[in-house]
Structures are given as C-alpha cells and as structure tokens.
Protein backbone atom coordinates (compact mmCIF):
# COMPACT_ATOMS: atom_id res chain seq x y z
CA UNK A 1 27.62 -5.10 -38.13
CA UNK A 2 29.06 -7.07 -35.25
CA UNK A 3 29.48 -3.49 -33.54
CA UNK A 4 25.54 -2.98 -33.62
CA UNK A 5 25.02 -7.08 -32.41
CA UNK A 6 26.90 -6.48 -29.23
CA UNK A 7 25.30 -3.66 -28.92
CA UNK A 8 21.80 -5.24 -28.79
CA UNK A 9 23.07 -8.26 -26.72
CA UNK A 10 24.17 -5.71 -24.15
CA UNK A 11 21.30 -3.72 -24.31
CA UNK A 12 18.76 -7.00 -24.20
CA UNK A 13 21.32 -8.34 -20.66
CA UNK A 14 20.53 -4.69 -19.25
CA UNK A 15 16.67 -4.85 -20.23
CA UNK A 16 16.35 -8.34 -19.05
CA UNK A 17 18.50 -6.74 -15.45
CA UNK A 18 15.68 -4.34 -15.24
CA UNK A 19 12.65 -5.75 -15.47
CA UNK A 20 14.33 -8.74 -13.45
CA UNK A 21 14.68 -5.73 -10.97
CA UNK A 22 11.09 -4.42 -11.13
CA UNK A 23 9.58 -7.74 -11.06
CA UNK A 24 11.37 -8.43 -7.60
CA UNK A 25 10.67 -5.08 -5.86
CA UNK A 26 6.74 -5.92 -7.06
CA UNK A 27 6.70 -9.46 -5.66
CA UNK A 28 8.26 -7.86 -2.35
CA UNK A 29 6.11 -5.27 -2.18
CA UNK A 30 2.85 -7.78 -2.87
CA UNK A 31 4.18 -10.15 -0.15
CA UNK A 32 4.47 -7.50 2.26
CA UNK A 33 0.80 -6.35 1.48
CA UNK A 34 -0.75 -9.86 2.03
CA UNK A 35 1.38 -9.92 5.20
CA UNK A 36 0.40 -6.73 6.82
CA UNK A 37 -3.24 -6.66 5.25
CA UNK A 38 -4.63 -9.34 7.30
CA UNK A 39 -3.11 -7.54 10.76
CA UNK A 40 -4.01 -3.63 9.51
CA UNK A 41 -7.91 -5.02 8.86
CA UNK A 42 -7.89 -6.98 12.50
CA UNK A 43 -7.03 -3.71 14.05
CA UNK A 44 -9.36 -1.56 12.14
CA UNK A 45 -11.97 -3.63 13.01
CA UNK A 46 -10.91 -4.04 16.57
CA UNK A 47 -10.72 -0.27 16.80
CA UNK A 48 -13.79 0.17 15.92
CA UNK A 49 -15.59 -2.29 18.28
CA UNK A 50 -13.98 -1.23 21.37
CA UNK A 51 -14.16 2.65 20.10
CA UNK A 52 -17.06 4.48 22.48
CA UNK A 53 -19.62 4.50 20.27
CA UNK A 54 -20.79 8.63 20.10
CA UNK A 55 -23.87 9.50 21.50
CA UNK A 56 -26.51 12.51 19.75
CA UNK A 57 -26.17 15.25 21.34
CA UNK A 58 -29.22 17.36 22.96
CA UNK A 59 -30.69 19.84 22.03
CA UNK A 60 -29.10 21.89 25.08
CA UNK A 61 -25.31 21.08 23.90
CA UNK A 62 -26.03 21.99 20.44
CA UNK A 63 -26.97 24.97 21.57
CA UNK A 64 -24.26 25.51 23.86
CA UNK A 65 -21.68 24.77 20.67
CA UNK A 66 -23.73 26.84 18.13
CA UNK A 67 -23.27 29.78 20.66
C-alpha cells in the first residue's frame, strides 16, 4: 500500500516535470514567433516591392524559348 503511494507521488513529481518542460519549450518557441514574425513579414513585403516587377514576354522570345 504505501509502496504503490510513493509510487504515484513520484510518478505525479515526474508528470508535473514534464509538462512543466513542454509548457516552457512552447512559450519559448511562441515568443520567438511573435519576435521574428513581425521582421520575416517586413522583409517579405519589402522584397517584393523593390523586386523588378517581370515584364510579358513577346511574342518573338516565346518563340525563341519554345524553339
């Protein structure tokens, strides 16, 4: 009987280790995505303003590259 308690306490202090564990990685790992979201969107968008914007090609160079 007491055998099986301790076990349970020390099973419960290892389960409660854990997820105290998990819980931390997680609230890292969100922290880190609300820090580098904001900078990873500026330069997407930044990217893609100062990108040359492609022009259509004629009908010569499609010709050319269907060749």
């Amino acid at each position: 009987m007491l055998a099986s308690l301790l076990t349970l306490l020390v099973v419960g202090i290892v389960a409660v280790a854990v997820l105290g564990v998990v819980l931390a990685v997680l609230g890292v790992a969100v922290g880190l995505l609300f820090k580098l979201l904001p900078l990873v969107l500026i330069g997407y968008v930044a990217v893609r303003l100062l990108a040359p914007k492609q022009k259509r090609l004629s009908a010569e160079d499609r010709k050319w590259l269907e060749s």
